[in-house]
N, C-alpha and C. Protein backbone atom coordinates (compact mmCIF):
# COMPACT_ATOMS: atom_id res chain seq x y z
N UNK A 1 -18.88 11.60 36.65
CA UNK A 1 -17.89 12.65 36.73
C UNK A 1 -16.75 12.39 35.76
N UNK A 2 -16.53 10.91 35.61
CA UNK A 2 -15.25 10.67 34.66
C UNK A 2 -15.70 11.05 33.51
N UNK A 3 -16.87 10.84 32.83
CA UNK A 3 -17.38 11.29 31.54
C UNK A 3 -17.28 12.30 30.75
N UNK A 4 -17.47 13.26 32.22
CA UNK A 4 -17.97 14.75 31.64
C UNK A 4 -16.31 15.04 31.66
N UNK A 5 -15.29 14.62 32.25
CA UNK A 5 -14.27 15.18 32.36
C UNK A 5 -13.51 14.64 31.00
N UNK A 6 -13.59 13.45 30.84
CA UNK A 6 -13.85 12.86 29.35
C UNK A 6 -13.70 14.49 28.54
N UNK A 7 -15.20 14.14 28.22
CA UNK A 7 -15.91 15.32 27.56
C UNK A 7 -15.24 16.36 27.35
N UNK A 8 -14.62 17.19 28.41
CA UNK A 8 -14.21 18.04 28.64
C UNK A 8 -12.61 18.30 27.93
N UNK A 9 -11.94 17.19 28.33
CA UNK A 9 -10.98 17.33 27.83
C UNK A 9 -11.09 16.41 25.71
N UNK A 10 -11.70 15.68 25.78
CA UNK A 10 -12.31 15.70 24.60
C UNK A 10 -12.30 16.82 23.30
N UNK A 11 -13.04 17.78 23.73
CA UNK A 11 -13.95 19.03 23.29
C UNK A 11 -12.42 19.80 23.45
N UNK A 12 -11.60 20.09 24.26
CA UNK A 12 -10.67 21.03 24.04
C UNK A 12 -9.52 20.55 22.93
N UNK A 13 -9.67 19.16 23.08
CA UNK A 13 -8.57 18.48 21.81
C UNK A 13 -8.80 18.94 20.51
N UNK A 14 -10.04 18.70 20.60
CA UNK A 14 -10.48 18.51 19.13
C UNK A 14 -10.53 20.33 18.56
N UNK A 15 -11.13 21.61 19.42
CA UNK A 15 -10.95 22.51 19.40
C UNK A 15 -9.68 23.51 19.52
N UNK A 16 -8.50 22.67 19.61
CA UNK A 16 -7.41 23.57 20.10
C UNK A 16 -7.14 23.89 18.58
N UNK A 17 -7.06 23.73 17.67
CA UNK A 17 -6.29 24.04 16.10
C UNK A 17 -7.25 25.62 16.06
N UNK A 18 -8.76 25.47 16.52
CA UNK A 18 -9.55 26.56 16.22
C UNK A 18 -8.70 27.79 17.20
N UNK A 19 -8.84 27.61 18.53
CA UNK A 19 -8.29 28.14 19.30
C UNK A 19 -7.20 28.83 19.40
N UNK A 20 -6.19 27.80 18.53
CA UNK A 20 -4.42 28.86 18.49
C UNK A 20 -5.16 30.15 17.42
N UNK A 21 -5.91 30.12 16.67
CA UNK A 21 -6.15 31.40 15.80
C UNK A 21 -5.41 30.59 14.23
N UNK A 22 -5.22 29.66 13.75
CA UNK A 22 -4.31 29.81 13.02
C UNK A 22 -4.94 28.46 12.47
N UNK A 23 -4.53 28.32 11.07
CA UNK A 23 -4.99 26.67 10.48
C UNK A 23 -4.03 25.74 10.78
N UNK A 24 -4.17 25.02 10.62
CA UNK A 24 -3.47 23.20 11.10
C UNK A 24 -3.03 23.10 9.67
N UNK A 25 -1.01 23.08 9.72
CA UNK A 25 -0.83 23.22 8.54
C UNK A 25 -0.90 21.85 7.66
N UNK A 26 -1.32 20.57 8.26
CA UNK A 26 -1.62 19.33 7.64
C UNK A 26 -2.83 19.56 6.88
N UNK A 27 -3.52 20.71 7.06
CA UNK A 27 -4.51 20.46 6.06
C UNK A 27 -4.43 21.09 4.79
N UNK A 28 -2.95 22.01 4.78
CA UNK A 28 -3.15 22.79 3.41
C UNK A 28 -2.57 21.62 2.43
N UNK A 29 -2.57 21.87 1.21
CA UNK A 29 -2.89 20.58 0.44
C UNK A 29 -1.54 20.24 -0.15
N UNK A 30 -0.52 21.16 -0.10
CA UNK A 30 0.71 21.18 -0.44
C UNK A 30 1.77 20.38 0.75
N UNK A 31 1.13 20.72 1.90
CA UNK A 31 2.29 20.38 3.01
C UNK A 31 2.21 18.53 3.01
N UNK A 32 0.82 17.72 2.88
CA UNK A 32 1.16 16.06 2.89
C UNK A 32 2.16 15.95 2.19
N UNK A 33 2.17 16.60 0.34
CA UNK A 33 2.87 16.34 -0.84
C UNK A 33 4.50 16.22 -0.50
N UNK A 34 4.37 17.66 0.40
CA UNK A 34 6.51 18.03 1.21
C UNK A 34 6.50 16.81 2.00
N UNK A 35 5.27 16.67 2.93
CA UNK A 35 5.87 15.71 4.03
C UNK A 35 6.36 14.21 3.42
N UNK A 36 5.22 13.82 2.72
CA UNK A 36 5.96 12.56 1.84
C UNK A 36 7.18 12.21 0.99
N UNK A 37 7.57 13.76 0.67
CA UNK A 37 8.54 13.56 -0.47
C UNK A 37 9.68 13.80 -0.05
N UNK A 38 10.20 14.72 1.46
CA UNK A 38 10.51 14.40 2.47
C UNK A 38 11.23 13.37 2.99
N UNK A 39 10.14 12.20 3.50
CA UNK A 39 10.11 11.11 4.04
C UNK A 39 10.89 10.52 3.87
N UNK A 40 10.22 10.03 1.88
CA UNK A 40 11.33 9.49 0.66
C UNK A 40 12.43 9.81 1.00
N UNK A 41 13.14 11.20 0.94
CA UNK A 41 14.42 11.87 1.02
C UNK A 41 15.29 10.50 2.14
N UNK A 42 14.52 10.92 3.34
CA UNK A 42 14.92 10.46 5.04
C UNK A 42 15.49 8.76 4.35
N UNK A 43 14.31 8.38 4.12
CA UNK A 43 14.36 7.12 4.13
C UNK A 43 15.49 6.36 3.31
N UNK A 44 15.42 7.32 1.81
CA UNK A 44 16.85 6.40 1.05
C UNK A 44 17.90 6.85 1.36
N UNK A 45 17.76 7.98 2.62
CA UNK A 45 19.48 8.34 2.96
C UNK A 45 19.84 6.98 3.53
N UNK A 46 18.83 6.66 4.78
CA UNK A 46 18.87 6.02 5.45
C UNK A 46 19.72 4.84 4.87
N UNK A 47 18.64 4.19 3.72
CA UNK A 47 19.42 2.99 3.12
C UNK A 47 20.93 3.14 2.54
N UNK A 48 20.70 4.13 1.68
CA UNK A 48 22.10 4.57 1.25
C UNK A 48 23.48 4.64 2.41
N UNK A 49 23.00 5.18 3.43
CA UNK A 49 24.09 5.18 4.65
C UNK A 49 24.12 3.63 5.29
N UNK A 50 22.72 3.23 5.43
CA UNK A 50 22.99 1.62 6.10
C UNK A 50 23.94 0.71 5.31
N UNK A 51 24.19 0.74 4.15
CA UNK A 51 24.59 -0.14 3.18
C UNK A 51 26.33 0.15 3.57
N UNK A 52 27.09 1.22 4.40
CA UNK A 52 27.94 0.79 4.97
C UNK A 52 28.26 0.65 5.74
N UNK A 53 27.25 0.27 7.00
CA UNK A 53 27.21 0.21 7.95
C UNK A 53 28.02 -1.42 8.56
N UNK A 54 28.70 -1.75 9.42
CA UNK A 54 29.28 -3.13 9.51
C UNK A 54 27.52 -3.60 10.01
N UNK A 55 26.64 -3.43 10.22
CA UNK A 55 25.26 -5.07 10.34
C UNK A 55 24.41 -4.11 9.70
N UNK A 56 24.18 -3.11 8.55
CA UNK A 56 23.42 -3.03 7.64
C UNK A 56 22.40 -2.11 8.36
N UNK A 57 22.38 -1.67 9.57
CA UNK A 57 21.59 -0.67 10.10
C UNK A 57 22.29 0.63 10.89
N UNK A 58 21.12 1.25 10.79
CA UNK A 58 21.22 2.48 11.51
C UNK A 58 20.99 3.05 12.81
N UNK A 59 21.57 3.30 14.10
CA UNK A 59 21.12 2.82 15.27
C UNK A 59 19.92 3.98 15.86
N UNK A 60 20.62 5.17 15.63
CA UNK A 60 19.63 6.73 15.35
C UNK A 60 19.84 7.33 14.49
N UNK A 61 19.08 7.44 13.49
CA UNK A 61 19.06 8.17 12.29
C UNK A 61 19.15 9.48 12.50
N UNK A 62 18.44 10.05 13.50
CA UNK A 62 18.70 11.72 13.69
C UNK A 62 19.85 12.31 14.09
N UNK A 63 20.63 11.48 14.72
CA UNK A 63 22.20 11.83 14.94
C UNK A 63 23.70 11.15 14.07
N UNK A 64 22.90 10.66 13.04
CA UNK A 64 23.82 9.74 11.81
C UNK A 64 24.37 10.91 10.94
N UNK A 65 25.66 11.06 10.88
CA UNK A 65 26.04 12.21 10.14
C UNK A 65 26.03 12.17 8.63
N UNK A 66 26.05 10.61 8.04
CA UNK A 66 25.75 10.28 7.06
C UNK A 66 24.26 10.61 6.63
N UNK A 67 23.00 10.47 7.13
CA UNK A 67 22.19 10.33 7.11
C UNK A 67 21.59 12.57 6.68
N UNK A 68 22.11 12.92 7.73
CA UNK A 68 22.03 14.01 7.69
C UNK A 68 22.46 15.10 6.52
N UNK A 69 23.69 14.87 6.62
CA UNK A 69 24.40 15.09 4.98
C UNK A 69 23.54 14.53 4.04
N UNK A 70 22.98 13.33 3.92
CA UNK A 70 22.56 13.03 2.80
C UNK A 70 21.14 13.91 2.75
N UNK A 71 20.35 14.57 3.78
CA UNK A 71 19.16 15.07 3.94
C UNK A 71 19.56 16.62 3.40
N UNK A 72 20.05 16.96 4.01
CA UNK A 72 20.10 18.32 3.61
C UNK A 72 20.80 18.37 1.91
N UNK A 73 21.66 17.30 1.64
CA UNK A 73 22.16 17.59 0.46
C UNK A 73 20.92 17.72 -0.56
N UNK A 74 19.86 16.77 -0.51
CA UNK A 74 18.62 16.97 -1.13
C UNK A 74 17.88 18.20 -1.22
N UNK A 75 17.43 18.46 -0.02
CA UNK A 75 17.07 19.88 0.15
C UNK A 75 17.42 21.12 -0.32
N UNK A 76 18.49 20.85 -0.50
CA UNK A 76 19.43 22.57 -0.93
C UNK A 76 19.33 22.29 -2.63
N UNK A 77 19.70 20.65 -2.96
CA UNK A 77 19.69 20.67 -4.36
C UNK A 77 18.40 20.76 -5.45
N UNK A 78 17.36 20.60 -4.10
CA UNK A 78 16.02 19.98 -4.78
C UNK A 78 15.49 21.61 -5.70
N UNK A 79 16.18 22.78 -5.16
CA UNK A 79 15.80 24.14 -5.68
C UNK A 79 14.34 24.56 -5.33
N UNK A 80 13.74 23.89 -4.52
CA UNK A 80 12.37 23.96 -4.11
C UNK A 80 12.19 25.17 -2.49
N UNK A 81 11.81 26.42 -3.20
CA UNK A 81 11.50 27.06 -1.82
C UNK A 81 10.79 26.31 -0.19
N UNK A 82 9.47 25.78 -0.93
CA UNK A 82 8.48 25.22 -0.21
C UNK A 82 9.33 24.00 0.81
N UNK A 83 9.99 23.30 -0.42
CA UNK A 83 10.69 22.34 0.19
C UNK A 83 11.74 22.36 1.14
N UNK A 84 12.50 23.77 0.77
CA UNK A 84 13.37 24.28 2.13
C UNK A 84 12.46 24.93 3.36
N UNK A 85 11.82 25.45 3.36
CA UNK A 85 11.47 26.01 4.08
C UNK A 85 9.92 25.14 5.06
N UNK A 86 9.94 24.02 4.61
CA UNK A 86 9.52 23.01 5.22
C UNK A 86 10.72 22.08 5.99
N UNK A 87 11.61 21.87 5.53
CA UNK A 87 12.39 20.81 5.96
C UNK A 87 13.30 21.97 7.11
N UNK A 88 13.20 23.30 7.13
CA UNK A 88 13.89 23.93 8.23
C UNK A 88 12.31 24.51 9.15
N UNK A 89 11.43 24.07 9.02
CA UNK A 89 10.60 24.49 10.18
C UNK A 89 9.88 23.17 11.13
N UNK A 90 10.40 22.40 10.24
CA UNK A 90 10.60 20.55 11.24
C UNK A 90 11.16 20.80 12.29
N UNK A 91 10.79 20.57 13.10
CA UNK A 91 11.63 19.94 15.06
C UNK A 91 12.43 19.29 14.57
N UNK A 92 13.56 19.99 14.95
CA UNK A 92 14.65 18.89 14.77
C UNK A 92 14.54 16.98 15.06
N UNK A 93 14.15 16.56 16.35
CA UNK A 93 13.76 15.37 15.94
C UNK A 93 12.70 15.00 15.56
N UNK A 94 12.47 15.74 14.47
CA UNK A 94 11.34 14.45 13.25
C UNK A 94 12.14 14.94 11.91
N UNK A 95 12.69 15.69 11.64
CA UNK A 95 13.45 16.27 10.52
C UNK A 95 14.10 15.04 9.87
N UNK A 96 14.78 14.30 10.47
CA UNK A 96 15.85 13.25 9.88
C UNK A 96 15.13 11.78 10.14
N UNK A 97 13.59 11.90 10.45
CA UNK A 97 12.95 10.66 10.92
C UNK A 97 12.18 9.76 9.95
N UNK A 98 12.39 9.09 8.89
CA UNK A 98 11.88 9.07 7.57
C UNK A 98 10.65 7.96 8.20
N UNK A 99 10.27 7.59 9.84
CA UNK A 99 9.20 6.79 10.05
C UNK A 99 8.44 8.11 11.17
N UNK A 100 8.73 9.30 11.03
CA UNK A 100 7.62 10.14 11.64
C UNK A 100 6.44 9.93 11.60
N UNK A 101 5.59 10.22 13.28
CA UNK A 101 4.43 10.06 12.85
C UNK A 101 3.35 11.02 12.51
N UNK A 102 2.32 10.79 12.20
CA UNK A 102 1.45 12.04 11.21
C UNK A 102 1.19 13.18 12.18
N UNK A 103 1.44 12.86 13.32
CA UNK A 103 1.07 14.54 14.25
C UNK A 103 2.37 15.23 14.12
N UNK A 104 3.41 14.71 13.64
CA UNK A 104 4.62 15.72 13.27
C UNK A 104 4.21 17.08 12.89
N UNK A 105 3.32 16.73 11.89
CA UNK A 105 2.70 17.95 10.84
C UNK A 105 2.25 19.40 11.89
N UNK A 106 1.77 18.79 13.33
CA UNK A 106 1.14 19.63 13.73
C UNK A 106 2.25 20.76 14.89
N UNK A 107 3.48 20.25 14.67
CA UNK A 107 4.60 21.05 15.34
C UNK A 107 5.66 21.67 14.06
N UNK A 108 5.35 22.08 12.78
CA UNK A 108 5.44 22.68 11.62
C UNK A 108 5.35 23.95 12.21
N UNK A 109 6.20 24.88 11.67
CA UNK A 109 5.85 26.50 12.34
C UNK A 109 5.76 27.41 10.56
N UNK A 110 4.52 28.18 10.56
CA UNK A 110 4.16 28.13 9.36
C UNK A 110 5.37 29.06 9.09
């Protein structure tokens, strides 16, 4: 009985992307390219803001106002449609998360 229920819930995981009606936007070939370059963005705010931090870190990056400023300043300057309009259809917490993990992609609203 545990198997089939296994199974069961198995088979609906793997089928739910078919199911919403809609593609899984991690697979179009442009969105890894945003999410990585992105990341980059997150990540050297990060450093850039840690470096005045009094012990060199950051305690939550998603509520660091430094961190944030430095994210969006990219975004707006980068002149990239794709790239705005990716970085505003992020959940707010993975938006400013430069160690998100790869199912982020799948709470993207196209």
């Amino acid at each position: 009985m545990h198997k089939i229920a296994l199974g069961v819930v198995t088979s609906l995981f793997l089928a739910a992307p078919m199911l919403a009606g809609g593609q899984v936007l991690a697979m179009e070939p442009g969105i890894e390219a945003l999410n990585e370059e992105h990341k980059r963005a997150v990540r050297r705010a990060q450093r850039v803001c840690s470096a005045g931090e009094p012990f060199g870190f950051i305690r939550r990056p998603n509520h660091d106002g430094c961190v944030v400023g430095e994210v969006e300043r990219f975004v707006h300057a980068h002149e990239n449609p794709a790239m705005l309009t990716f970085h505003e259809n992020l959940p707010a917490r993975y938006r400013y998360d430069g160690q998100r993990p790869g199912n982020a992609l799948r709470h993207v609203k196209p």
